[in-house]
Every structure is written in structure tokens, then in C-alpha cells.
C-alpha atoms as a PDB file:
ATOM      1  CA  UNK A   1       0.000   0.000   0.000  1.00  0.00           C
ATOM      2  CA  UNK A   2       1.042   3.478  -0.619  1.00  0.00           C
ATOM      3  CA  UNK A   3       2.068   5.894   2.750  1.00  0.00           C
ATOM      4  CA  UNK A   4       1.903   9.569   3.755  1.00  0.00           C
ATOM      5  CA  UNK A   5       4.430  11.280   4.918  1.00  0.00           C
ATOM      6  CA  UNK A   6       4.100  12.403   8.803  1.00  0.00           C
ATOM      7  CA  UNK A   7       2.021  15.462   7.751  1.00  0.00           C
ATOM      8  CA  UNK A   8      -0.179  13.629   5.321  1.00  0.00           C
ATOM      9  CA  UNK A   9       1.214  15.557   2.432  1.00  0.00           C
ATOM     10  CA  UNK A  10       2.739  13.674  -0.013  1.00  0.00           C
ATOM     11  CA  UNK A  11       2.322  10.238  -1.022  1.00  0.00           C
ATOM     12  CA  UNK A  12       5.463   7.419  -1.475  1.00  0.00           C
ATOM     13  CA  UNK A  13       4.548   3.787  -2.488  1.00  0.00           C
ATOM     14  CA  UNK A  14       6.193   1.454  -0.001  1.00  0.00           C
ATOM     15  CA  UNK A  15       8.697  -0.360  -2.781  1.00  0.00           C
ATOM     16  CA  UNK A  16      10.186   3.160  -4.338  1.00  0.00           C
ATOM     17  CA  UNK A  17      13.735   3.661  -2.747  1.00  0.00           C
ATOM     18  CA  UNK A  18      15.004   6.996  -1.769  1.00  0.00           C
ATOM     19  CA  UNK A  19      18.098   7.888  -1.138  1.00  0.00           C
ATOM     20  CA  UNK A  20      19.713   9.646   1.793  1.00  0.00           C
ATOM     21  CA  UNK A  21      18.938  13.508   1.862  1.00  0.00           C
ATOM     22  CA  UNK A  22      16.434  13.385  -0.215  1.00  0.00           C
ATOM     23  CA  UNK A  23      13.683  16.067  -0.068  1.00  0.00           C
ATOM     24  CA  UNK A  24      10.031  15.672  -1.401  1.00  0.00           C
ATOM     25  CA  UNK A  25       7.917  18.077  -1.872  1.00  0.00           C
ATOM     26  CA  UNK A  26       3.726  18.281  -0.796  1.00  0.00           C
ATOM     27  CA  UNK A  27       1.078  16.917  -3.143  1.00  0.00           C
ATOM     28  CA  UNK A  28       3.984  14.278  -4.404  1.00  0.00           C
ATOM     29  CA  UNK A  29       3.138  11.191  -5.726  1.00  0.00           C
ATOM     30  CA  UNK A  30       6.251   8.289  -6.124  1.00  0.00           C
ATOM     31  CA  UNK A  31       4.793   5.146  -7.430  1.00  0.00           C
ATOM     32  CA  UNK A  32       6.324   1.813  -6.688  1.00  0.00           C
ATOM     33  CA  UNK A  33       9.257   0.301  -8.758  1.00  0.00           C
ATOM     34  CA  UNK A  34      10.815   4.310  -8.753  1.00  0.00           C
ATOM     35  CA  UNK A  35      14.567   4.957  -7.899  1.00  0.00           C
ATOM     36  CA  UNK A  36      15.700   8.477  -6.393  1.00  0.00           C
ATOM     37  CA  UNK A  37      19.806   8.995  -5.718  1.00  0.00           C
ATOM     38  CA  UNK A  38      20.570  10.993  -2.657  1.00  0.00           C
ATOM     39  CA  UNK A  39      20.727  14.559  -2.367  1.00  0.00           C
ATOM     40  CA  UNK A  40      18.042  14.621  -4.860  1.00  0.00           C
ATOM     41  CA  UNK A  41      15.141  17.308  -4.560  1.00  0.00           C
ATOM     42  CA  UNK A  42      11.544  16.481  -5.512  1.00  0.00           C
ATOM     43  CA  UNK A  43       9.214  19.374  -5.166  1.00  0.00           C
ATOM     44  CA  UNK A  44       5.355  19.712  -4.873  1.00  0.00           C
ATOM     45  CA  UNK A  45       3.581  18.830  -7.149  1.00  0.00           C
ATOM     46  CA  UNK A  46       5.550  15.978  -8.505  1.00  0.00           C
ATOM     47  CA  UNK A  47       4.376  12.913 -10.199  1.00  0.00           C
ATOM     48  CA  UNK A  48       6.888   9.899 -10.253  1.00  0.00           C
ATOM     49  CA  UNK A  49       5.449   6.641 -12.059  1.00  0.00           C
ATOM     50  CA  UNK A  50       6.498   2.909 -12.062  1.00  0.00           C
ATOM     51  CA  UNK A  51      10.117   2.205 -13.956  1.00  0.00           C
ATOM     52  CA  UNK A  52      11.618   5.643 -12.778  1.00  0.00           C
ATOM     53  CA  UNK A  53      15.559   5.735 -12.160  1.00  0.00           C
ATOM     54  CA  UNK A  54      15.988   9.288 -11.028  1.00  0.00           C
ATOM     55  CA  UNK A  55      20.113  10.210 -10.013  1.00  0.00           C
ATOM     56  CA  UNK A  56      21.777  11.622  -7.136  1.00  0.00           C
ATOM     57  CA  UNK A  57      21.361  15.693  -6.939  1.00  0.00           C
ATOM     58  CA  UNK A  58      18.720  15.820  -9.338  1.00  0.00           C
ATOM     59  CA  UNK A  59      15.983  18.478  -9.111  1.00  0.00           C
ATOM     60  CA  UNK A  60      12.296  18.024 -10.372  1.00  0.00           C
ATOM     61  CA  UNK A  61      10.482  21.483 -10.054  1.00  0.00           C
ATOM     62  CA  UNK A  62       6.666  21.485  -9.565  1.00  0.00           C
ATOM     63  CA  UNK A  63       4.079  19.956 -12.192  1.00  0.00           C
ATOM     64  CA  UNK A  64       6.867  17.358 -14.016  1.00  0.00           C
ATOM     65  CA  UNK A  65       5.382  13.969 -14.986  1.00  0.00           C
ATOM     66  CA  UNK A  66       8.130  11.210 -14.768  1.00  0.00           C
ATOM     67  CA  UNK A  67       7.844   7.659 -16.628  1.00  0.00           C
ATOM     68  CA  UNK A  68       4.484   8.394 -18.037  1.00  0.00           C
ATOM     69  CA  UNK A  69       3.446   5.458 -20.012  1.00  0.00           C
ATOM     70  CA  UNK A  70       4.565   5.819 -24.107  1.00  0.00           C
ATOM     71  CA  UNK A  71       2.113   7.978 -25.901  1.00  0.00           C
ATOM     72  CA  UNK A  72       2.523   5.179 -28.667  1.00  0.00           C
ATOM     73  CA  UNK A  73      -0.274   3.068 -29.480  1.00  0.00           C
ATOM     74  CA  UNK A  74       2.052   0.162 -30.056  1.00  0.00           C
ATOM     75  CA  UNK A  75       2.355  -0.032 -26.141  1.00  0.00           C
ATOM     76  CA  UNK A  76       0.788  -3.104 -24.682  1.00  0.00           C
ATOM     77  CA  UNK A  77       2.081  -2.322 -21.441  1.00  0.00           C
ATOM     78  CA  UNK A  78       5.310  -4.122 -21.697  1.00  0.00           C
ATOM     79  CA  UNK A  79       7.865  -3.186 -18.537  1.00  0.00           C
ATOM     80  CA  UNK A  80      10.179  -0.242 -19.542  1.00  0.00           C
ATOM     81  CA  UNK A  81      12.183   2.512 -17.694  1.00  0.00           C
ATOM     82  CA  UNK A  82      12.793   6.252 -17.807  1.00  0.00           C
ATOM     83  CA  UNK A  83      16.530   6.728 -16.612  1.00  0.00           C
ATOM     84  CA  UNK A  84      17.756  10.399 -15.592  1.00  0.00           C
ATOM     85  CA  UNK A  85      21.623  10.745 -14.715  1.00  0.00           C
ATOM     86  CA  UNK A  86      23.152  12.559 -12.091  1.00  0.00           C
ATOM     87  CA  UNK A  87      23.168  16.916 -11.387  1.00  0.00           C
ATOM     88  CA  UNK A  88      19.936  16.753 -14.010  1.00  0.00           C
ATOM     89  CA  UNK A  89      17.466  19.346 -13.101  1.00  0.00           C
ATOM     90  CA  UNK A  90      13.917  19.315 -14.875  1.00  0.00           C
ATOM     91  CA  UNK A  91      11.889  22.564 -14.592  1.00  0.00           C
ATOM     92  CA  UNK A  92       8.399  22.495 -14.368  1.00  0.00           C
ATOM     93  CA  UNK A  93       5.357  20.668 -16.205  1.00  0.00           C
ATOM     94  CA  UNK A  94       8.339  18.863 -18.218  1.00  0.00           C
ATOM     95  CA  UNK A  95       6.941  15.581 -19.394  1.00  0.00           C
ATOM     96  CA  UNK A  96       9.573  12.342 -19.505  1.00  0.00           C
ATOM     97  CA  UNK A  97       7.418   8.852 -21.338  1.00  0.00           C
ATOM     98  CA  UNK A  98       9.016   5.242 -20.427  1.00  0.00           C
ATOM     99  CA  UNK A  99      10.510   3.361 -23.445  1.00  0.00           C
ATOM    100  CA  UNK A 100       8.387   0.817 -25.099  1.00  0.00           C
ATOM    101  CA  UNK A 101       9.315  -2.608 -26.743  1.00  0.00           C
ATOM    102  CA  UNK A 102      11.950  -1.333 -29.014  1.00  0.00           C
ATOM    103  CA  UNK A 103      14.324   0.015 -26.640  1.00  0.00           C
ATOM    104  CA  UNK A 104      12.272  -0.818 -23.461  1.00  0.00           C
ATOM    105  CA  UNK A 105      13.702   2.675 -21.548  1.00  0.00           C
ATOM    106  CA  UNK A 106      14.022   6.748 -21.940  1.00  0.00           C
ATOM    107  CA  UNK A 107      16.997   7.907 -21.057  1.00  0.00           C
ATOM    108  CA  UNK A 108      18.390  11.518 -19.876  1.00  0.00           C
ATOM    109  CA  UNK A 109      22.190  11.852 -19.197  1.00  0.00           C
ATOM    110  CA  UNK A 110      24.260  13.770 -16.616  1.00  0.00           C
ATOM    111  CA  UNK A 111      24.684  17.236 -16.227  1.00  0.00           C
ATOM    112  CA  UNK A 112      21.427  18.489 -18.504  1.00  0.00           C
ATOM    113  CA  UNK A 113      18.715  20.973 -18.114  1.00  0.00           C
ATOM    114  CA  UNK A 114      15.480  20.503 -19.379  1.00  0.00           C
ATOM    115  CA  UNK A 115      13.197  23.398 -19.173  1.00  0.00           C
ATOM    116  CA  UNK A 116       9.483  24.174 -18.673  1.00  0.00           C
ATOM    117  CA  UNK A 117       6.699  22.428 -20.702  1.00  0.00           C
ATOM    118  CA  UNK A 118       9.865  19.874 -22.477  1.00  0.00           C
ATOM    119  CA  UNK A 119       8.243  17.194 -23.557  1.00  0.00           C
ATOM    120  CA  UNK A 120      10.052  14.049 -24.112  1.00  0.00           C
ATOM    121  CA  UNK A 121       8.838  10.759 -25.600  1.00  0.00           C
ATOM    122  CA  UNK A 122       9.424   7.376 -25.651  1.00  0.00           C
ATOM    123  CA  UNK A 123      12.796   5.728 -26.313  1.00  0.00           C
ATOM    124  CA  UNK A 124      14.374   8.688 -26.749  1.00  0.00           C
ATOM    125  CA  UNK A 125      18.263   9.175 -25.362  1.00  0.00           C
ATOM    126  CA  UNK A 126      19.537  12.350 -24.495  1.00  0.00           C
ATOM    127  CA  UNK A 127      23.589  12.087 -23.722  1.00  0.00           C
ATOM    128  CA  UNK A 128      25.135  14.569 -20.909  1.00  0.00           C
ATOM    129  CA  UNK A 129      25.254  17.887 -20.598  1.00  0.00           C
ATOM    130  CA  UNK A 130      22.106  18.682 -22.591  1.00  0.00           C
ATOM    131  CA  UNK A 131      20.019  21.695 -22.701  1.00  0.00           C
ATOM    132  CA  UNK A 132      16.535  21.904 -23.790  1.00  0.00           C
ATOM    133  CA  UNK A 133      14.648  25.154 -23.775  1.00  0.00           C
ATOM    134  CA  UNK A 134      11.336  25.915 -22.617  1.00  0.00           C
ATOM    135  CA  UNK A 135       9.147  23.936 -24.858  1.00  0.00           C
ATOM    136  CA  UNK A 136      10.998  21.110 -26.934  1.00  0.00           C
ATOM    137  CA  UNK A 137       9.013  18.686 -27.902  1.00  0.00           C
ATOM    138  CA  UNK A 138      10.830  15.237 -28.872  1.00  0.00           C
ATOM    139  CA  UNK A 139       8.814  12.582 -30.729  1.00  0.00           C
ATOM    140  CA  UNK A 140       9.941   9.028 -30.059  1.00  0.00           C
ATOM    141  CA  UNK A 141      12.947   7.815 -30.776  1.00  0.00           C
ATOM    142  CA  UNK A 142      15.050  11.160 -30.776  1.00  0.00           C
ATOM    143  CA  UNK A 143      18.857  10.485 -30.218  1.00  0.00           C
ATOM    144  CA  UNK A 144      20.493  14.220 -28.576  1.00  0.00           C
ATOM    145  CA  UNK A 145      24.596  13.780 -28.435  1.00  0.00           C
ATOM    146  CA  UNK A 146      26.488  15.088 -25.476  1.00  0.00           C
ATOM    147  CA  UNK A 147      26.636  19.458 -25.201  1.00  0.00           C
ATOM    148  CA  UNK A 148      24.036  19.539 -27.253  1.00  0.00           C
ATOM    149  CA  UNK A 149      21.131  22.713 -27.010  1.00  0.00           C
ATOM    150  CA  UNK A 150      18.410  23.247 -28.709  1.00  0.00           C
ATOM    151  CA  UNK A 151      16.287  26.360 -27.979  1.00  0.00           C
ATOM    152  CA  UNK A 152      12.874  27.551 -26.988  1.00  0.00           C
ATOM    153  CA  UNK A 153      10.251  25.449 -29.395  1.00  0.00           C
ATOM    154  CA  UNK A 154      12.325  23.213 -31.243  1.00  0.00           C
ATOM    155  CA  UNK A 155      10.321  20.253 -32.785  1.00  0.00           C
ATOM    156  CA  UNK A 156      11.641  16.936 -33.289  1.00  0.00           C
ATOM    157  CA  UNK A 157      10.864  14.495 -36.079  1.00  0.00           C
ATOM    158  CA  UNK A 158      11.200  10.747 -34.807  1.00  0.00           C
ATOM    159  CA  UNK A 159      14.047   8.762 -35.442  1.00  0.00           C
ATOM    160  CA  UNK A 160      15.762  12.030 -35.697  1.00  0.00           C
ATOM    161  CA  UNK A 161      19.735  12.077 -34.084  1.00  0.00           C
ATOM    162  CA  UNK A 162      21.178  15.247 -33.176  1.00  0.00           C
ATOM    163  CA  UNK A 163      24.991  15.306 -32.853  1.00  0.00           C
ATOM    164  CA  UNK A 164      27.551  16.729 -30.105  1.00  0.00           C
ATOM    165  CA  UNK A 165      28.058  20.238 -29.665  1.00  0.00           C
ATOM    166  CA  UNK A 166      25.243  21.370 -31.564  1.00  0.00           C
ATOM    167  CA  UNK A 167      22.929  24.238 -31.402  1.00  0.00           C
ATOM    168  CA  UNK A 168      19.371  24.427 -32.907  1.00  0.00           C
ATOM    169  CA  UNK A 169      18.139  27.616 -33.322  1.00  0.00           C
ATOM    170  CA  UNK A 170      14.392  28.711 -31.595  1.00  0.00           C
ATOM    171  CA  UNK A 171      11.414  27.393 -33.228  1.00  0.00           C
ATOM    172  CA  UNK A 172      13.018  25.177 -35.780  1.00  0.00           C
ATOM    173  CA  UNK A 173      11.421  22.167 -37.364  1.00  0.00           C
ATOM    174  CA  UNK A 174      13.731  18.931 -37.245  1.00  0.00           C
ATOM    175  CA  UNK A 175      13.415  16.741 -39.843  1.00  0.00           C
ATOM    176  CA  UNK A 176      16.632  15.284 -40.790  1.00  0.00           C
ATOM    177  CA  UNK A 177      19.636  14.964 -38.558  1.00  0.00           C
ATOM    178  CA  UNK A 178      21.797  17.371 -37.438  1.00  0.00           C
ATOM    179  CA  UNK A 179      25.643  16.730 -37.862  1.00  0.00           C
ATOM    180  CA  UNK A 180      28.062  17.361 -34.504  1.00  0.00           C
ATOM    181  CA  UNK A 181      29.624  21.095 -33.973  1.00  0.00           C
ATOM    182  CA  UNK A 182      27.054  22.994 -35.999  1.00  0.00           C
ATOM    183  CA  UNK A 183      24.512  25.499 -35.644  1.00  0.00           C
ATOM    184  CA  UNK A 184      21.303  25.064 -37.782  1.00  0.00           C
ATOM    185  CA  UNK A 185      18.014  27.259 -38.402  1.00  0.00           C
ATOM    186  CA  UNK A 186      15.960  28.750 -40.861  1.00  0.00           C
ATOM    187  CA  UNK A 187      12.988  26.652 -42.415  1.00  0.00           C
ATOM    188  CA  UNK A 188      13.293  24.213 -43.834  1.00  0.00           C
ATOM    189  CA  UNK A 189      16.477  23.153 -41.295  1.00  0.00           C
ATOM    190  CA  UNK A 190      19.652  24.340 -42.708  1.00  0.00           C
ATOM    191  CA  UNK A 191      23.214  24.930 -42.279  1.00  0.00           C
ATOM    192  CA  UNK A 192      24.044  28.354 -40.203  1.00  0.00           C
ATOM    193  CA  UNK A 193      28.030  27.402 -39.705  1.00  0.00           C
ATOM    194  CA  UNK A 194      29.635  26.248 -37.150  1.00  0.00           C
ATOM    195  CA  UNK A 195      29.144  26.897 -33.299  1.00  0.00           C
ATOM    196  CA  UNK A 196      32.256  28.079 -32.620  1.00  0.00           C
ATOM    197  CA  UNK A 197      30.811  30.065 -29.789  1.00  0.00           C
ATOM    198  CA  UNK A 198      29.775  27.105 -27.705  1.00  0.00           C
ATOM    199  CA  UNK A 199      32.913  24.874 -29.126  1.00  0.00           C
ATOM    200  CA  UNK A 200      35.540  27.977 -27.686  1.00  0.00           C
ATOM    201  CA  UNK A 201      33.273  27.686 -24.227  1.00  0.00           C
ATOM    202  CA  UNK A 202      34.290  24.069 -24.301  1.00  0.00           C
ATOM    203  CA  UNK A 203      38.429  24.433 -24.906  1.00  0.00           C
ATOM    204  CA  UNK A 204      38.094  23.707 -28.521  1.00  0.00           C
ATOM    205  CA  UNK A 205      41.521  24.833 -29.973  1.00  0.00           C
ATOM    206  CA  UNK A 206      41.417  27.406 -33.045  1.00  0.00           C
ATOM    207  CA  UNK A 207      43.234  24.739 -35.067  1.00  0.00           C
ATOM    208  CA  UNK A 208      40.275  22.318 -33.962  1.00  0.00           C
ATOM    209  CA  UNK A 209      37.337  24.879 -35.302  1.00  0.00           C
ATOM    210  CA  UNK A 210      39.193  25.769 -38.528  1.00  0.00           C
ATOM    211  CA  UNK A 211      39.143  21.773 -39.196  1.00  0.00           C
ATOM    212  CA  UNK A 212      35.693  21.383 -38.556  1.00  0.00           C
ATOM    213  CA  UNK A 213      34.897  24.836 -40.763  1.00  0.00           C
ATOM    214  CA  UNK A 214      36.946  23.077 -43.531  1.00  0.00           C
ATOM    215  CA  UNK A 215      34.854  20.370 -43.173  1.00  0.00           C
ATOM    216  CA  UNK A 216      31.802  21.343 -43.331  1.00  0.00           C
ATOM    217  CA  UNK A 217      32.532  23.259 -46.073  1.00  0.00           C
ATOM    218  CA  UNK A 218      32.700  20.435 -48.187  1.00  0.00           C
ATOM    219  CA  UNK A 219      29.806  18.884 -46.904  1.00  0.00           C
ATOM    220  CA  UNK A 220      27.510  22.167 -47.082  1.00  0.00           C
ATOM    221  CA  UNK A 221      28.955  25.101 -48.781  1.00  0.00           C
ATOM    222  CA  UNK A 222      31.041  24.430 -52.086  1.00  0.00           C
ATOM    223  CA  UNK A 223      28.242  22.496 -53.683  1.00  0.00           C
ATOM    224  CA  UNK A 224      29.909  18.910 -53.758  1.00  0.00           C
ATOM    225  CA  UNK A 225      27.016  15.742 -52.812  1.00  0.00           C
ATOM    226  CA  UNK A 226      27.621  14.347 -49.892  1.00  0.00           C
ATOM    227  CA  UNK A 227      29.344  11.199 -51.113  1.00  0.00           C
ATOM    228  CA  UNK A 228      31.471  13.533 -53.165  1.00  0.00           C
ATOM    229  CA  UNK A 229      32.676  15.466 -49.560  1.00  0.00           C
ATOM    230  CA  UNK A 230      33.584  12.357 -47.724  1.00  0.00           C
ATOM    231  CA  UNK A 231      35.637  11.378 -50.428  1.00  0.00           C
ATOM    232  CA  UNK A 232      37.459  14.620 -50.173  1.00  0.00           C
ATOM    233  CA  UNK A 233      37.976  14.809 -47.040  1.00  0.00           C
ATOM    234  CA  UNK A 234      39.350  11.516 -46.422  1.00  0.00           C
ATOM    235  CA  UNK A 235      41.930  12.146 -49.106  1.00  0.00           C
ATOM    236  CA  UNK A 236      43.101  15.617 -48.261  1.00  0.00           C
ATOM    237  CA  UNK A 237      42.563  16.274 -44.330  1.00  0.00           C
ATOM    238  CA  UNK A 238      43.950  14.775 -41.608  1.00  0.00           C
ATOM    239  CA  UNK A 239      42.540  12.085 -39.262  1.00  0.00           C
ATOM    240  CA  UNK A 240      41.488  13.838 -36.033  1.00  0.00           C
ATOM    241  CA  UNK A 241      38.629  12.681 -33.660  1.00  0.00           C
ATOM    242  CA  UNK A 242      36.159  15.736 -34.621  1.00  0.00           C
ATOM    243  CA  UNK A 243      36.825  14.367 -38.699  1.00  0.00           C
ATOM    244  CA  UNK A 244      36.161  11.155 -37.142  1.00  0.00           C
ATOM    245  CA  UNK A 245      32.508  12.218 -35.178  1.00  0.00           C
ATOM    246  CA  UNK A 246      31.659  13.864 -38.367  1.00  0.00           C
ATOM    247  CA  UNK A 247      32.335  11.330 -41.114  1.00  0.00           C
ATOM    248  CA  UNK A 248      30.608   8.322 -38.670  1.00  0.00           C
ATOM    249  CA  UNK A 249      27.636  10.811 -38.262  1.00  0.00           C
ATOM    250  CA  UNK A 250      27.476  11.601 -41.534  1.00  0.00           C
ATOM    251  CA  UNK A 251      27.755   7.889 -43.165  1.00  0.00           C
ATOM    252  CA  UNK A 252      25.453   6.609 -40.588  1.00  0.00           C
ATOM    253  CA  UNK A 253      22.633   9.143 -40.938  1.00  0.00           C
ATOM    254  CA  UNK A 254      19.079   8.442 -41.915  1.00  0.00           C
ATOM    255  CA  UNK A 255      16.775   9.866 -43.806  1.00  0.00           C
ATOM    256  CA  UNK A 256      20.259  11.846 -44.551  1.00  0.00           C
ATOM    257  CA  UNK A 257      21.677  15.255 -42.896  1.00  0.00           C
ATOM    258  CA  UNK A 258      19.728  18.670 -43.136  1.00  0.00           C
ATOM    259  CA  UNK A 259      20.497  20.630 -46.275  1.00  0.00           C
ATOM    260  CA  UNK A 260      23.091  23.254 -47.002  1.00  0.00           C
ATOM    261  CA  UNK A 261      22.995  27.125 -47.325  1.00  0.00           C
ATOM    262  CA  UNK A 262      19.404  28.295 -48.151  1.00  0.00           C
ATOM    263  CA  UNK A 263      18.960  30.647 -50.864  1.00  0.00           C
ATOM    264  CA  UNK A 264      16.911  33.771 -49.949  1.00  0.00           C
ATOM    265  CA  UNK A 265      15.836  36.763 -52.379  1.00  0.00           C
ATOM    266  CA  UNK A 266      17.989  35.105 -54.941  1.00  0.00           C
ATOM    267  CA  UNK A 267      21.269  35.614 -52.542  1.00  0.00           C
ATOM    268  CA  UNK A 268      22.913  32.737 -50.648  1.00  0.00           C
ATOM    269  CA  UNK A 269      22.677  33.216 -46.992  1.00  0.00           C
ATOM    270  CA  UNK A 270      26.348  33.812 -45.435  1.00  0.00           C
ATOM    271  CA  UNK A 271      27.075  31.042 -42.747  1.00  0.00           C
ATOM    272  CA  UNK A 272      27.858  33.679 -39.921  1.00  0.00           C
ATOM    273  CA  UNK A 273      24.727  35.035 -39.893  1.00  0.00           C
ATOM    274  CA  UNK A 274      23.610  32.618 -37.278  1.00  0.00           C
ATOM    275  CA  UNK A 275      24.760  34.072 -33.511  1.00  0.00           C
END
């Protein structure tokens, strides 16, 4: 049976285990089958459902949903999981679905901030150090790569990977993937350079961006198909791990990459143009 706290405030099914120093808001409800590291914070508010595997020094602000069931129609109720790793913090009304059959969990890295009204679906896996804006909204399936941030009302296709050290611009439509180290906007998605901003936050040498500029402007700028650009660049620049990230990326991606430079008023946008 479930149990109140001593003021008959919040609500904690007998088999959930919480960790030390863990502090739970009023009007809480922790189903059974939940995990929550120490040091955690759970505020009011709160609703924490069966297959939940919450870190240590996490914070879940009022009106989150945790390991909702899959918003799939697929589900037949099959046992799943919602993992979240440690120092996450999830802002309010942010809504995290279990996995279903095909990957049987959801699962949120270290270090990441998901703001309000974030929606997140099934199967997805978001790596470390991840920022979602206020109102992202993942479809199933969604892979996000580590340092990764996507701002306010970004949309995600399903099946859709995003790659390390990106940056989506607000309000952008996600449809194909989106290579590591770049920034992308402008409908439909396109190229808007590199984020050298975020990448120079991170330690990125100069000689490290200028490779990754040189890259991409292979891929995206001088006009070559893709095919054509790998080719290149495995023949004329040298093997680092950021050429590595981008060529497995590339090669592995499906339905394909997001387009190059968009033409606008007969002019070809210029890749800085993008902050």
C-alpha cells in the first residue's frame, strides 16, 4: 500500500527507494518500482510513475510527470524505464514517457537541463550535458549527443539524431539529422556554420574549429554531394577525432543530414549570420 508522509502531504509507495537527503515536496506522488539517488530534490507537485531511475542531486520542479506510459499506441504495457543521470534538473510541467518494446527505456544523461513544458517521448536518449529550452518537444525515438542545445520550441521528427556540440536555433522544425559542432536554423532546417561560440566555451583549440569549418565546407557550402565530400575529405585532411565524429555521423545518418545554405531573395545566406 502506498504511505503519507508524517504530515499527510505527499504520497510514497512502499517499494520506491530513496536515497539519503532526499527532499520531497507536498502533493507528491512516487509510485512503486521508482529509484531516487541521494541529495536529490523532488518538489510539490511531482508525479513519479512505475520504472523511474531518477540520479543523485537531481531536481524536479513542480508539475513534471516522470515515466508516463509511451504515448505510442504500439504499447501493450510491456515493462520499460525512464533513466535520468546525475546533477539533471527538470523545470516544471516537463513531461519524460518510459521506453516501449523497441528500446524498453528513456533515457536523460548527466549534467542536462530541461526546461518548462519539455516534452520528451518514448525511447528517446539524451547524452550529458544537454540543454533543452522551454518547450521542446521530442517525438519518439530522438537520439540528442552530449553538449548539445536546442532552444525555446524546437520540434523533433522521430528517429531524428542530433549530434555533439550542436545548437538548434528557436522554433526550428527537425526533420533530418543534425551533424556534430554545428549550428542550424531557418525553415526548412539548414546549415548556419559552425558553433564556434559554444565549441571555444568548451576548450576547442582554433586549429580544432578551422578543421571542422573546412569540413563542413565540403559537406555544405562548395556544392559537392555528400558522397562527393567524404571522399574529399578523407583524401586531403587529416585524421582527427572531430573528422572522425563527423564522417561516422554523416555515413550513418538516416533519412540523410539537413540541407546546405538556403537561398533567400535570390542571394545565398552567409554562414555567420547565425549568432
Amino acid at each position: 500500500m502506498d504511505f503519507f508522509n508524517s504530515k499527510g502531504n505527499f504520497i510514497v509507495h512502499p517499494e520506491a527507494r530513496i536515497g539519503k537527503n532526499v527532499t520531497i515536496g507536498p502533493f507528491t506522488y512516487i509510485d512503486k518500482n521508482v529509484t531516487i539517488g541521494d541529495n536529490s530534490w523532488i518538489g510539490p507537485n511531482v508525479t513519479i510513475f512505475e520504472g523511474s531511475r531518477i540520479g543523485s542531486d537531481c531536481r524536479i520542479f513542480p508539475g513534471a510527470v516522470i515515466g508516463g506510459i509511451p504515448q505510442d499506441l504500439k504499447f501493450k504495457g510491456e515493462p520499460s524505464e525512464v533513466f535520468i543521470g546525475d546533477h539533471t534538473t527538470i523545470r516544471e510541467y516537463v513531461t519524460v514517457n518510459r521506453g516501449t518494446a523497441y528500446a524498453q527505456k528513456t533515457a536523460i544523461g548527466s549534467h542536462c537541463l530541461l526546461m518548462a513544458y519539455v516534452h520528451v517521448a518514448h525511447d528517446c536518449i539524451i547524452g550529458d550535458h544537454v540543454i533543452l529550452a522551454n518547450n521542446v518537444n521530442l517525438a519518439g525515438h530522438v537520439e540528442i549527443e552530449d553538449w548539445a542545445i536546442l532552444e525555446g520550441l524546437v520540434a523533433v521528427q522521430q528517429f531524428i539524431k542530433i549530434g555533439m556540440h550542436s545548437f538548434i536555433a528557436g522554433g526550428s522544425l527537425v526533420r533530418k539529422n543534425v551533424p556534430p559542432y554545428v549550428k542550424a536554423a531557418r525553415e526548412p532546417l539548414s546549415y548556419a556554420g559552425v558553433n564556434t561560440v559554444g565549441l571555444r566555451r568548451r576548450n576547442f583549440s582554433t586549429e580544432q574549429i578551422n578543421q571542422i569549418q573546412e569540413i563542413y565546407r565540403f559537406v555544405f557550402v562548395k556544392g559537392y554531394n555528400v558522397s562527393h565530400a567524404i571522399e574529399i575529405i578523407e583524401t586531403t585532411l587529416s585524421e582527427t577525432e572531430e573528422r572522425e565524429n563527423i564522417l561516422h555521423f554523416i555515413k550513418a545518418a538516416d533519412p540523410g543530414i539537413m540541407r546546405g545554405f538556403q537561398t533567400i531573395n535570390g542571394s545565398k545566406v552567409d554562414e555567420n549570420t547565425i549568432d
